[in-house]
Structure formats: structure tokens, C-alpha cells
Protein backbone atom coordinates (compact mmCIF):
# COMPACT_ATOMS: atom_id res chain seq x y z
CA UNK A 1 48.11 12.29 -45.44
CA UNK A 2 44.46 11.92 -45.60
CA UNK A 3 43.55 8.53 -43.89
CA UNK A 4 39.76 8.64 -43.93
CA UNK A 5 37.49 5.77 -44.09
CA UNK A 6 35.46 6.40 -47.48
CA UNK A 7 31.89 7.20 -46.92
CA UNK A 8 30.60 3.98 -48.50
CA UNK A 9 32.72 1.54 -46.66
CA UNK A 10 31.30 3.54 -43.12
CA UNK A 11 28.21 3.19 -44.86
CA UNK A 12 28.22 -0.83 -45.50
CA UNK A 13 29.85 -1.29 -41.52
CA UNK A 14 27.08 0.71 -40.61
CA UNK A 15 24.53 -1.95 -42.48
CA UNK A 16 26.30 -4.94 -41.56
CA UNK A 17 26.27 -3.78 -37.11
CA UNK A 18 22.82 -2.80 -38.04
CA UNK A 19 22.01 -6.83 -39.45
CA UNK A 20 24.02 -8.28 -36.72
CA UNK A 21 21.69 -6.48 -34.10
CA UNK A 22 18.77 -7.66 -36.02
CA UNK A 23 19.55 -11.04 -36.19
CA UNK A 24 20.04 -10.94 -32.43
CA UNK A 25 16.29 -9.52 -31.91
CA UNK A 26 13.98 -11.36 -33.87
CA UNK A 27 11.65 -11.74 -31.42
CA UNK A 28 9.11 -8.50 -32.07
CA UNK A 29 5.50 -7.54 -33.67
CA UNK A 30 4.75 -9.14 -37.30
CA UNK A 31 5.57 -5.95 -38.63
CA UNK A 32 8.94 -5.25 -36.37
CA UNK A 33 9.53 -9.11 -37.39
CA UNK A 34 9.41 -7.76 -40.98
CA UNK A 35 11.45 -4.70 -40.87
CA UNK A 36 14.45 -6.95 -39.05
CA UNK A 37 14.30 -9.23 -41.50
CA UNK A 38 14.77 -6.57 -43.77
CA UNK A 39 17.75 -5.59 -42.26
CA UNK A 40 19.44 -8.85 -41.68
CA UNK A 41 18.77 -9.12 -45.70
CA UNK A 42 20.36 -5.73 -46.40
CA UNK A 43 23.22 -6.18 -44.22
CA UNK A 44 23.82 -10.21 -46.09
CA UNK A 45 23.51 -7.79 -49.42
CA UNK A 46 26.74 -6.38 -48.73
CA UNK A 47 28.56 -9.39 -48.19
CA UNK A 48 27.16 -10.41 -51.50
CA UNK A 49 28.13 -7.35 -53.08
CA UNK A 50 31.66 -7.90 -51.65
CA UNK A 51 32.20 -11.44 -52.66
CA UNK A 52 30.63 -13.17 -55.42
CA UNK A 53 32.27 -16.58 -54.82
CA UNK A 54 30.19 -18.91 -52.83
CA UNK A 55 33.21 -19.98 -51.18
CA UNK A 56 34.52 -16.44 -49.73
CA UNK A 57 30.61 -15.31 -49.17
CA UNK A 58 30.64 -18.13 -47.12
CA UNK A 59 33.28 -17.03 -44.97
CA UNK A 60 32.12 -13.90 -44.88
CA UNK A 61 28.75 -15.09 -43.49
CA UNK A 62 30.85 -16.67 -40.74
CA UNK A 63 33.12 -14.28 -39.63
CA UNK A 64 30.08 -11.46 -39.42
CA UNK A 65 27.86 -13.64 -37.01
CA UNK A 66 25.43 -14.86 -39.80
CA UNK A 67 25.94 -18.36 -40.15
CA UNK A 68 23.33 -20.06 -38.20
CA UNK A 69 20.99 -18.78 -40.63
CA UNK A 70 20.49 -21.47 -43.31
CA UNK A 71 21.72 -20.46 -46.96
CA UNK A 72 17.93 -20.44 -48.41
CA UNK A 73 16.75 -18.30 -45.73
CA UNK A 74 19.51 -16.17 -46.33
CA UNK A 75 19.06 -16.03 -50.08
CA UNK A 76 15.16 -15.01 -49.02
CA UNK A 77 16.29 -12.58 -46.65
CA UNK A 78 18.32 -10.72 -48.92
CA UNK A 79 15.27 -10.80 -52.09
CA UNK A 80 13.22 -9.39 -49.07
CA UNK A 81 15.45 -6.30 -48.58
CA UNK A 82 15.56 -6.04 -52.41
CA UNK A 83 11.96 -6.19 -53.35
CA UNK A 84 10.84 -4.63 -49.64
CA UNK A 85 8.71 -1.72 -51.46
CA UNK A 86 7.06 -4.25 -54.16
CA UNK A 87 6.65 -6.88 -50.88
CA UNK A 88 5.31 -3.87 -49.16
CA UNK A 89 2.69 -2.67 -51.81
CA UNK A 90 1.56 -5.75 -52.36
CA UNK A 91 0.56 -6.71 -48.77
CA UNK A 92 -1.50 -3.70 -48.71
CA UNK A 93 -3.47 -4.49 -51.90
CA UNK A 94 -4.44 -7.65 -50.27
CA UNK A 95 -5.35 -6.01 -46.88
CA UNK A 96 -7.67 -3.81 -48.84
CA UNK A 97 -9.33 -6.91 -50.58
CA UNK A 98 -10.34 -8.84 -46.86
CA UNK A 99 -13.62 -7.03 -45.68
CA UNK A 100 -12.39 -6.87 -42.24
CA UNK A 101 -9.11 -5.15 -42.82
CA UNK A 102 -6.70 -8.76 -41.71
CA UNK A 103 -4.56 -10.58 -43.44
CA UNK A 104 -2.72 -13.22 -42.08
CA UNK A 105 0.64 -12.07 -40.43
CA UNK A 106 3.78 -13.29 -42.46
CA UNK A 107 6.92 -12.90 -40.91
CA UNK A 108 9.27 -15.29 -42.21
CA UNK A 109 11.17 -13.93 -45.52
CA UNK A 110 10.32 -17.66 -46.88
CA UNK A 111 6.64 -17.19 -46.66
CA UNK A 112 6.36 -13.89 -47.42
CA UNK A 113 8.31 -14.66 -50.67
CA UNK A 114 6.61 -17.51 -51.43
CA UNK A 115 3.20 -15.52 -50.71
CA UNK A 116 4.04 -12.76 -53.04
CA UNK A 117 4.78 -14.60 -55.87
CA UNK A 118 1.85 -16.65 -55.64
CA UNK A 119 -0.36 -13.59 -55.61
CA UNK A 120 1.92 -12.02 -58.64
CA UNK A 121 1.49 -15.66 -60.48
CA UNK A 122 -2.52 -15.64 -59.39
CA UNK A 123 -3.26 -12.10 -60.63
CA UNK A 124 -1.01 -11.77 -64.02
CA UNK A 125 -2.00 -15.00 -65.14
CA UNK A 126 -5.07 -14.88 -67.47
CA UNK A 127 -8.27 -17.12 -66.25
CA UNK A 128 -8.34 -18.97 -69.58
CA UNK A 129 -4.61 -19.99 -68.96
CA UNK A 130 -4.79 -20.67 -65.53
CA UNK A 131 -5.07 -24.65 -65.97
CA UNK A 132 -2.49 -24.93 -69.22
CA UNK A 133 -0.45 -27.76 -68.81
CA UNK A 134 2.06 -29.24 -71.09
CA UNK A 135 3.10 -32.66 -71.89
CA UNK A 136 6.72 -33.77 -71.58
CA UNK A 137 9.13 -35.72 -73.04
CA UNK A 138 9.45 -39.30 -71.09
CA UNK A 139 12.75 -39.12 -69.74
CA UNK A 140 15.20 -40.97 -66.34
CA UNK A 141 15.76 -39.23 -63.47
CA UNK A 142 19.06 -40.51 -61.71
CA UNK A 143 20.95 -40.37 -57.77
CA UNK A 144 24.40 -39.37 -58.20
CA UNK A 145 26.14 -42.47 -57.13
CA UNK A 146 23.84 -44.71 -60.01
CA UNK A 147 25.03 -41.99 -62.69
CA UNK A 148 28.61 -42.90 -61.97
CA UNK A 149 27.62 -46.48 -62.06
CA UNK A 150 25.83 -46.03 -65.22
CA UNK A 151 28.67 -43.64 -66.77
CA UNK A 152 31.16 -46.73 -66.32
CA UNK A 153 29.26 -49.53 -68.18
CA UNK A 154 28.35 -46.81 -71.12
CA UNK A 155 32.32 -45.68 -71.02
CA UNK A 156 32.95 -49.75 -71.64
CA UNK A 157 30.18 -49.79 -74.05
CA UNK A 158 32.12 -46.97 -75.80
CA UNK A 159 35.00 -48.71 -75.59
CA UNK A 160 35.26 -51.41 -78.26
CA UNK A 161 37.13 -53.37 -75.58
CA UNK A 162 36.41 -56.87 -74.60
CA UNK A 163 32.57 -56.81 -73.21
CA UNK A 164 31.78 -53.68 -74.89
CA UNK A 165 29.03 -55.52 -76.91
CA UNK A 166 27.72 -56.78 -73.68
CA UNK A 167 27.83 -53.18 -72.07
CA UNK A 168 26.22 -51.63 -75.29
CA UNK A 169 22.94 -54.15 -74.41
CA UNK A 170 22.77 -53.20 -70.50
CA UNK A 171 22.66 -49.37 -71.85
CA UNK A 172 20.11 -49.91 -74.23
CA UNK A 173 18.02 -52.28 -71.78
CA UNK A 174 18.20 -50.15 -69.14
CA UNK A 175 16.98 -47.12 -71.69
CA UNK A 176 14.39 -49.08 -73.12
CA UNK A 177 12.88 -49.79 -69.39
CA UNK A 178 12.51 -46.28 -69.01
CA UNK A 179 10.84 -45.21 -72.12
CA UNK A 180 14.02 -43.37 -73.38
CA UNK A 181 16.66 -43.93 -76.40
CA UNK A 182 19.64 -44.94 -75.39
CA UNK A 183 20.83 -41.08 -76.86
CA UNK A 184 18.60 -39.59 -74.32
CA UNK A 185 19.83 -42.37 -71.30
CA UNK A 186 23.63 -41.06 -72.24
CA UNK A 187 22.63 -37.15 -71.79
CA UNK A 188 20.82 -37.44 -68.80
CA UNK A 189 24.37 -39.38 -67.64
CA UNK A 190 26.52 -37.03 -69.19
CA UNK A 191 24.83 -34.27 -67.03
CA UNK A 192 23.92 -36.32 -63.39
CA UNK A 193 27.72 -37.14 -63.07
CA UNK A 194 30.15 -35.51 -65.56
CA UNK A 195 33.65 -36.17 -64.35
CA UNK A 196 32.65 -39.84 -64.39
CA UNK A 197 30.80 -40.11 -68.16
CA UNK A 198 34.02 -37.58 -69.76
CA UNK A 199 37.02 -38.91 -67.30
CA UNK A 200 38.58 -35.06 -67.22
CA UNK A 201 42.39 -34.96 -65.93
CA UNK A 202 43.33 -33.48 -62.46
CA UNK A 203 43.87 -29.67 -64.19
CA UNK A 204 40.21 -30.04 -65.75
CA UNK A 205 38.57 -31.28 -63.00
CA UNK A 206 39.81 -27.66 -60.97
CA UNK A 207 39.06 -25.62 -63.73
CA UNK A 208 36.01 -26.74 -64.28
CA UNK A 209 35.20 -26.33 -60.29
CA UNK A 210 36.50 -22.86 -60.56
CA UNK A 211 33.90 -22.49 -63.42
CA UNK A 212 31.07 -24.07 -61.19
CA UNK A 213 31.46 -21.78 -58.71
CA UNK A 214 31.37 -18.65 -60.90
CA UNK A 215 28.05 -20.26 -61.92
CA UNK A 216 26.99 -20.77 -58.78
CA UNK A 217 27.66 -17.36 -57.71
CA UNK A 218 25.98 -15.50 -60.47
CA UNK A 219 22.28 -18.13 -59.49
CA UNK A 220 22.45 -16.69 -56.15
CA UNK A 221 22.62 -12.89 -57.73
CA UNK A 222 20.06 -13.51 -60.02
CA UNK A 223 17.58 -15.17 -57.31
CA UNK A 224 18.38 -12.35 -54.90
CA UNK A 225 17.17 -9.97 -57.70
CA UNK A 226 14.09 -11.87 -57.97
CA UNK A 227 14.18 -14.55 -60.68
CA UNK A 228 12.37 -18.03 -59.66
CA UNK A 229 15.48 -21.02 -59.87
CA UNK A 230 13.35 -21.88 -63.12
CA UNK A 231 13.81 -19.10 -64.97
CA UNK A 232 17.86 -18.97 -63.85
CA UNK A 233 17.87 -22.53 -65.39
CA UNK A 234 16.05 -21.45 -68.81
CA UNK A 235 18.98 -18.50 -68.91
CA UNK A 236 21.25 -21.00 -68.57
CA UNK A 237 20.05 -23.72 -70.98
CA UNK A 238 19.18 -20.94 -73.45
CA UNK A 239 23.56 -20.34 -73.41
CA UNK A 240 24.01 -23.66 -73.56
CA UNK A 241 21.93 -23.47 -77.04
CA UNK A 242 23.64 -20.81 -78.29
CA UNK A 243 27.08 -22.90 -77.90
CA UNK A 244 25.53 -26.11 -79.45
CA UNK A 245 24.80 -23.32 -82.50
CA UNK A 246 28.07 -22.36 -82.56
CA UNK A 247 27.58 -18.75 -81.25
């Protein structure tokens, strides 16, 4: 019987030791800095590749030595090894631009990300629209704990109970304090603190935490492959469209 590892899984154990090591030695030259950064991303790539649920990347993480890295730092160290010949190209294009050859040393996957999209944003964006701004919609912005607070007195206002008249008024004060309809108060609820404003049974409650985690797992894919947390949330918003239409 042929009992041979396959190539790829030697391959990934290869990349994980490889991150591990890294991790241990970041302590080099900017540009050594860089490269084990690199690696620590590539090697947190396969984890991600393995496990797409927060929950079991997590213990991944853990059980490979990685967990004293904070999540956002990993996130950027794996959208470093991703985009590490865009990152790469781009540094040189703005060594070339100084006169005197130096640009400052960034080390840190956070920075550098946060430096290259700010020179992406800065060179596709067209003079005449560099200072567009658009007005918004007044709106509330709520804490967790005053959304379930809130969700109660609108549930009683809902009601048609005993004090639901007097409920209906504290919902349509408290909207009218923030420059909102009372419509708009009840959605902004309805998303700060869910199982509160819908009171879901037991069986919902996991389902919909099994659903949340999906979610959650397919925002840190997408943000690993280089979309901003804004543009995951317009993907997002633009499904939840398409089920308000019925699609």
C-alpha cells in the first residue's frame, strides 16, 4: 500500500514551519522585516484555506504558535503575502519619485497596507474628484446594551398591551430628538440588537449564529483578497436588496 504524504499537504507543512520560524525572528533589516512578514502571512493563508470558520481558524491559529498575533494584524499579514508583487511594485514607483532614492521604511503589514492603498486611492482618483463629498441621511447611532433597551419599549409599543400607547410616544420622542422617523429609529434597532427587537426561539437563535459565522468567514476571505471592509459591506447590503426585491 502506498502511504505517501501528498505533495501539497508536504507543501503547506513546509509553509506553515517556514511562518512559525518567521514569527520567531522578526527582528531583521526593513526589507528582511518585509519578506518575514510575508511568510508569517503565507503560512496564516493556509490555515485559512483549511478552515473557513472563524471558530476552527481560530484554533488553528492556536495550536500552530500564531496566536499572540492580534486577528487584524493577522488579516494584514495574510493580504501582504497575497498582494506581495503589487505591494512590491508599488514601493518601487514611489522610490523612483523621491530625488534622493529614500522612502520611508515600512515594515509593519498594517502600514504598509494602509500606505498602499492610500497611494492606489491618491493616484486613480481624478483631481477634479478628489474633494467630492456626499451628504447623508440624518440617522442614530446606538451601543448594544441601549438597542436592547430600546428594542423592549418598541416590542411594548407593538404590543397593543396595557402602556403600549405610552411606549408608542417614548419611540417616537426619542426618534424625533434625533432627526429620524420613528421607521428609521426601528431599523437602526432591528439591526444594533436583533435577537432582542424579533425575540427568535432557542433553535433560531443557533441557526442564525451558525449563519453569522459563515458570514463572518467569507469578510475575512474577501479582505485577505484585498477588498476595503466598505466595499465587503456594499456586497453585502447589495444581497440584502436583492432579497427585499424578492430575488
Amino acid at each position: 500500500m502506498n502511504t505517501a504524504v501528498p505533495a501539497v499537504v508536504n507543501l503547506d507543512s513546509h509553509r506553515i514551519t517556514r511562518g512559525q520560524l518567521a514569527w520567531s525572528r522578526i527582528k531583521a533589516t526593513a526589507a528582511e522585516q518585509r519578506e518575514l512578514w510575508r511568510q508569517v502571512g503565507a503560512a496564516l493563508l493556509v490555515g485559512r484555506k483549511l478552515y473557513r470558520s472563524p471558530k476552527m481558524f481560530g484554533q488553528w491559529v492556536e495550536f500552530n504558535g500564531f496566536k499572540d498575533i492580534d486577528v487584524n494584524t493577522r488579516t494584514d499579514a495574510m493580504w501582504l503575502a497575497s498582494f506581495w508583487n503589487e505591494v512590491e511594485r508599488v514601493r518601487l514607483e514611489v522610490q523612483l519619485l523621491h530625488s534622493d532614492g529614500e522612502v520611508k521604511a515600512l515594515t509593519h503589514p498594517k502600514n504598509i497596507r494602509q500606505h498602499f492603498i492610500e497611494y492606489v486611492r491618491k493616484v486613480a482618483t481624478p483631481p477634479e474628484l478628489a474633494d467630492l463629498t456626499i451628504t447623508e441621511k440624518p440617522t442614530v447611532t446606538l451601543d448594544q446594551r441601549s438597542a436592547e433597551k430600546l428594542a423592549k419599549v418598541i416590542n411594548r409599543a407593538n404590543s397593543g398591551d396595557e402602556g403600549s400607547e405610552t411606549a408608542k410616544r417614548h419611540v417616537e420622542s426619542i426618534a424625533k430628538r434625533h432627526g429620524v422617523s420613528s421607521e428609521v429609529l426601528r431599523e437602526v434597532v432591528s439591526h444594533a440588537a436583533p435577537h432582542t427587537y424579533f425575540q427568535f426561539s432557542p433553535a433560531q437563535v443557533e441557526s442564525l449564529q451558525e449563519f453569522k459565522g459563515d458570514l463572518l468567514g467569507a469578510y475575512q476571505d474577501m479582505i485577505v483578497e484585498g477588498f476595503t471592509a466598505e466595499q465587503v459591506i456594499a456586497i453585502y447590503m447589495n444581497v440584502v436588496e436583492d432579497i427585499k426585491r424578492g430575488i
